[in-house]
C-alpha atoms as a PDB file:
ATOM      1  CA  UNK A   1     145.231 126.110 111.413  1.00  0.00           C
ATOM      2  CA  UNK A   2     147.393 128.944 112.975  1.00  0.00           C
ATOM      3  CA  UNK A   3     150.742 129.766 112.354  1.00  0.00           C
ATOM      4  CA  UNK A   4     154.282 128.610 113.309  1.00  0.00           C
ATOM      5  CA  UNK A   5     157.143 130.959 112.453  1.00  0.00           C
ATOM      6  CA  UNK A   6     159.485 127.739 113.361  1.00  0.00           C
ATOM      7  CA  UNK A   7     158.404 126.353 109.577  1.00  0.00           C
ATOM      8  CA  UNK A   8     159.354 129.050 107.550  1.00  0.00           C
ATOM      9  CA  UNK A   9     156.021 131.092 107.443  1.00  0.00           C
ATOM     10  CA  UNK A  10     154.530 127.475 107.906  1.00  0.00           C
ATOM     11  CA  UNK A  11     151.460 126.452 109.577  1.00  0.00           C
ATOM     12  CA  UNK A  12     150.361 123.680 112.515  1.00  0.00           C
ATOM     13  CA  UNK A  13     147.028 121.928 113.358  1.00  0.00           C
ATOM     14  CA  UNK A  14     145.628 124.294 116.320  1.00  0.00           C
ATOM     15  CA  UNK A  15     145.439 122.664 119.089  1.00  0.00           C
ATOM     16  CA  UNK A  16     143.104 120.778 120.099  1.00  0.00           C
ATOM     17  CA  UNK A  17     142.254 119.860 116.648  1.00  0.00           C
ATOM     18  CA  UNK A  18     144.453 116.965 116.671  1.00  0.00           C
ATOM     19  CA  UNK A  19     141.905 114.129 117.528  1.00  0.00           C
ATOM     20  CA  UNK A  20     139.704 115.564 114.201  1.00  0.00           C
ATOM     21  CA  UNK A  21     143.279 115.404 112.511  1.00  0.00           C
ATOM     22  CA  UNK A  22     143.940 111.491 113.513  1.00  0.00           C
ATOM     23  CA  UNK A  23     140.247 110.645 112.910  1.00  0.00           C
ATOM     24  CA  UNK A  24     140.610 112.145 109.501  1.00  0.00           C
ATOM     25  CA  UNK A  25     143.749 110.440 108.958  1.00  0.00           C
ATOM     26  CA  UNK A  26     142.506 106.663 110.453  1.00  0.00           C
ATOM     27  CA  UNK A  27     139.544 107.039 107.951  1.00  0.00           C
ATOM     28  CA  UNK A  28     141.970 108.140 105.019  1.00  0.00           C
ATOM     29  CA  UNK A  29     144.500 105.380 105.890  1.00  0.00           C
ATOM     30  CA  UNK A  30     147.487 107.157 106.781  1.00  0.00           C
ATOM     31  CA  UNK A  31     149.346 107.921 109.713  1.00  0.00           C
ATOM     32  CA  UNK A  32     148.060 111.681 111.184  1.00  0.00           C
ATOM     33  CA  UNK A  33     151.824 112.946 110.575  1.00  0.00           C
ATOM     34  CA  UNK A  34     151.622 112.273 106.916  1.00  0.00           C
ATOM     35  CA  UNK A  35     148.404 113.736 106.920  1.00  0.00           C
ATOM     36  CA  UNK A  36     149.395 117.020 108.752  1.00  0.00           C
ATOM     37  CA  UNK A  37     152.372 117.387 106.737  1.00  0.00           C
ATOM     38  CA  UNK A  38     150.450 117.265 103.568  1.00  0.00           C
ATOM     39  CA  UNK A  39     147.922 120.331 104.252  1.00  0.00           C
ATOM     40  CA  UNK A  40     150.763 122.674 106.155  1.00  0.00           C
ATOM     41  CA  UNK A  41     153.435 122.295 103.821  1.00  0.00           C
ATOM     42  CA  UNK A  42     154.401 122.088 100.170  1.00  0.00           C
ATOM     43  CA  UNK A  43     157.402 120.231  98.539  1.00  0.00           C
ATOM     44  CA  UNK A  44     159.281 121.217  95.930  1.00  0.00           C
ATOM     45  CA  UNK A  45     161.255 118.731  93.928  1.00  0.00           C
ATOM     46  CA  UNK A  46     164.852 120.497  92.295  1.00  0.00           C
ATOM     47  CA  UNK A  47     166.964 118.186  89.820  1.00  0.00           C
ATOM     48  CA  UNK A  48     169.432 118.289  92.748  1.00  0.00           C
ATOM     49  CA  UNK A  49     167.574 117.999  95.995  1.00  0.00           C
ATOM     50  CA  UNK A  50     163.728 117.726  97.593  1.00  0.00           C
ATOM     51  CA  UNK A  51     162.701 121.324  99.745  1.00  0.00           C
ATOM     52  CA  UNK A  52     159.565 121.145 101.631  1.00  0.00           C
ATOM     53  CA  UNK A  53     158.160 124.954 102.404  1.00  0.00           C
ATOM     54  CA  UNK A  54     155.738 125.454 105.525  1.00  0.00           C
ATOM     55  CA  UNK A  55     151.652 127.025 103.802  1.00  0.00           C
ATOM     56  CA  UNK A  56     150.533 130.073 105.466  1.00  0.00           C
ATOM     57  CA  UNK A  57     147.223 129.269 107.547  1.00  0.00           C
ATOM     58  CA  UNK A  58     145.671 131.061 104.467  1.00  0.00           C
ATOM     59  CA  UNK A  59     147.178 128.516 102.334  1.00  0.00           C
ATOM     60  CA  UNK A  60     146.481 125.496 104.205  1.00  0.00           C
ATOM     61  CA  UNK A  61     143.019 126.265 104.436  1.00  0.00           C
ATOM     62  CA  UNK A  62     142.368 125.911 100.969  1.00  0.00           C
ATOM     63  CA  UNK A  63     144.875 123.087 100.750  1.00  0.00           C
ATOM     64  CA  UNK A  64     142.207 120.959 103.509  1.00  0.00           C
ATOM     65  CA  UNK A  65     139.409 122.761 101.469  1.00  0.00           C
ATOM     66  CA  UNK A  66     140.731 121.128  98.201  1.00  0.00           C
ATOM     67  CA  UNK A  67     141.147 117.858 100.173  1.00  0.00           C
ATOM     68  CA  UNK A  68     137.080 117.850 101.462  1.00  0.00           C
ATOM     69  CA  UNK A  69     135.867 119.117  97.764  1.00  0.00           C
ATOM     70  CA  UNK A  70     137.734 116.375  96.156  1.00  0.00           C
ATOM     71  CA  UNK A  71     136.694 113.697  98.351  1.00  0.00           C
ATOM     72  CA  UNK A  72     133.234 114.709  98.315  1.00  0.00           C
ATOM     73  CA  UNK A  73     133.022 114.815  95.065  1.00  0.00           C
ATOM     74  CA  UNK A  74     134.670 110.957  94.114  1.00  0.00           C
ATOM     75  CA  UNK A  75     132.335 109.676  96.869  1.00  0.00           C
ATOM     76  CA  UNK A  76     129.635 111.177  95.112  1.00  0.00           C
ATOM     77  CA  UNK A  77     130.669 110.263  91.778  1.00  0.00           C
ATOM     78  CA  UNK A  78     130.903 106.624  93.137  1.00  0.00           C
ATOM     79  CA  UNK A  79     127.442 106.619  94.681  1.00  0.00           C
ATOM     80  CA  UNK A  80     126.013 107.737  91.337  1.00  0.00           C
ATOM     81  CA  UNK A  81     127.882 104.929  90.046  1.00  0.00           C
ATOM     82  CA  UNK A  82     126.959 102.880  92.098  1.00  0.00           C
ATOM     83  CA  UNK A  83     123.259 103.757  91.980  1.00  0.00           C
ATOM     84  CA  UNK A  84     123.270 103.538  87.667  1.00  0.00           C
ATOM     85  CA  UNK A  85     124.718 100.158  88.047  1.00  0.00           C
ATOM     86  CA  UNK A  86     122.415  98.988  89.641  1.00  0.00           C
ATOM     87  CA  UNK A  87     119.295 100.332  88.566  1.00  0.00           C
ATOM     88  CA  UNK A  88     120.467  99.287  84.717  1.00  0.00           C
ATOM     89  CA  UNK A  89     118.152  97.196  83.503  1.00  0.00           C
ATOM     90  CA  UNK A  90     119.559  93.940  81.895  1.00  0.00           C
ATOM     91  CA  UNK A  91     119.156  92.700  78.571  1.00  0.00           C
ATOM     92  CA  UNK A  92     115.929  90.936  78.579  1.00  0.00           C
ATOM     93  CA  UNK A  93     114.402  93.966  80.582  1.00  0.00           C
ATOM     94  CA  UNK A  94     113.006  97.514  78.962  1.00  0.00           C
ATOM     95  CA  UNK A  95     112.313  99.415  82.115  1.00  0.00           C
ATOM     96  CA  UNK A  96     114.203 102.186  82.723  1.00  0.00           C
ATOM     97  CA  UNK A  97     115.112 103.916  86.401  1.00  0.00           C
ATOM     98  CA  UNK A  98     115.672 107.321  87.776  1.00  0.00           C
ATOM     99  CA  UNK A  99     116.333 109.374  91.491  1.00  0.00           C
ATOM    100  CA  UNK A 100     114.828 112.464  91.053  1.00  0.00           C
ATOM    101  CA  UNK A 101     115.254 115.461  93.706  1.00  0.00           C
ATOM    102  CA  UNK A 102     112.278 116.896  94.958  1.00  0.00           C
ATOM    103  CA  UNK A 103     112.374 120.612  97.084  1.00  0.00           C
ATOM    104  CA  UNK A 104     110.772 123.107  97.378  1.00  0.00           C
ATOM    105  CA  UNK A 105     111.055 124.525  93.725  1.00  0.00           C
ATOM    106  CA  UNK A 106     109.928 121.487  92.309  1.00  0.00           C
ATOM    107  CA  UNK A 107     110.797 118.302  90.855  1.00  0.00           C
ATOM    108  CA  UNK A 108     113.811 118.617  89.018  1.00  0.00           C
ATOM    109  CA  UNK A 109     115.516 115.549  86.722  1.00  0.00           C
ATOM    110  CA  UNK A 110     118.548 117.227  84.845  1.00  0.00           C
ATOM    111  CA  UNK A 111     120.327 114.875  82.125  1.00  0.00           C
ATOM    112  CA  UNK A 112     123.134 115.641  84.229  1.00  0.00           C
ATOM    113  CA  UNK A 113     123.337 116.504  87.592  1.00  0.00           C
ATOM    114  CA  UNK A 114     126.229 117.784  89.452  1.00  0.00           C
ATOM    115  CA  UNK A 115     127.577 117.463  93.226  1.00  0.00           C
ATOM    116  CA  UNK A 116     127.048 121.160  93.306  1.00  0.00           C
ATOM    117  CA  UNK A 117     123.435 121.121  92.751  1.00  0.00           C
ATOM    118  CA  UNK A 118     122.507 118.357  95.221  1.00  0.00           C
ATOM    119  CA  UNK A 119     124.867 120.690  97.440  1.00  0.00           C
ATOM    120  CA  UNK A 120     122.672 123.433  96.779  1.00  0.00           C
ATOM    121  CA  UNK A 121     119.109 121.371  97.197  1.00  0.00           C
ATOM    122  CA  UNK A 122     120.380 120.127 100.316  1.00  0.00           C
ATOM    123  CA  UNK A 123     121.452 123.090 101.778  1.00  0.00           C
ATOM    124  CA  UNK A 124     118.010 125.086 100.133  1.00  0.00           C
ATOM    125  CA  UNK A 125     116.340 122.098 102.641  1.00  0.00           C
ATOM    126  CA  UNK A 126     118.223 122.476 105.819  1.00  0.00           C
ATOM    127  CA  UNK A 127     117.583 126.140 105.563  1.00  0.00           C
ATOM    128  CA  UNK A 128     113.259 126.106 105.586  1.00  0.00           C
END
């Protein structure tokens, strides 16, 4: 992101960036405009009228930041999901499932386990 003093202290998608932009945007399901316009800018709604105020690159950084964490984290959540229903045993059956993570610490099984850890075991395994 850099800046464009033509948006009020607003920022742009450096260039260049744009296919990454409309890739992220195709995958999301909305146009790349919309998409664009939602991490460089900010709208304010007034009883009276709608203003939309350019982010600073600062700003829009952590607005696409915000974006990835939340995504990543409700595509986790729905591959856990996903995972516990179907590794739930039925009625008739008394056997009970688990993933476990195993690096180079150990074996750890946590009641619950967090994005942020697997995060951190996967990064602790990249880096040896």
């Amino acid at each position: 992101l850099e800046s464009d003093s033509a948006i009020m202290d607003g920022s742009i998608v450096q260039d260049g960036a744009d296919r990454h932009l409309a890739a992220a945007a195709d995958l999301l399901g909305v146009a790349s405009e919309e998409l664009e316009q939602a991490l460089t800018t900010r709208t304010i709604v007034a009883p009276d009228s709608t203003y939309r105020k350019g982010l600073s690159p600062s700003d829009a950084g952590k607005a696409r930041d915000a974006l990835a964490k939340t995504m990543y984290t409700k595509l986790f959540n729905w591959v856990v999901e996903a995972i516990n229903r179907n590794m739930n045993a039925g009625p008739e059956e008394t056997y009970d499932l688990s993933i476990g993570i195993l690096d180079i610490y150990g074996f750890e099984s946590f009641k619950t386990n967090s994005f942020e850890q697997l995060c951190i075991n996967l990064a602790n395994e990249h880096l040896q």
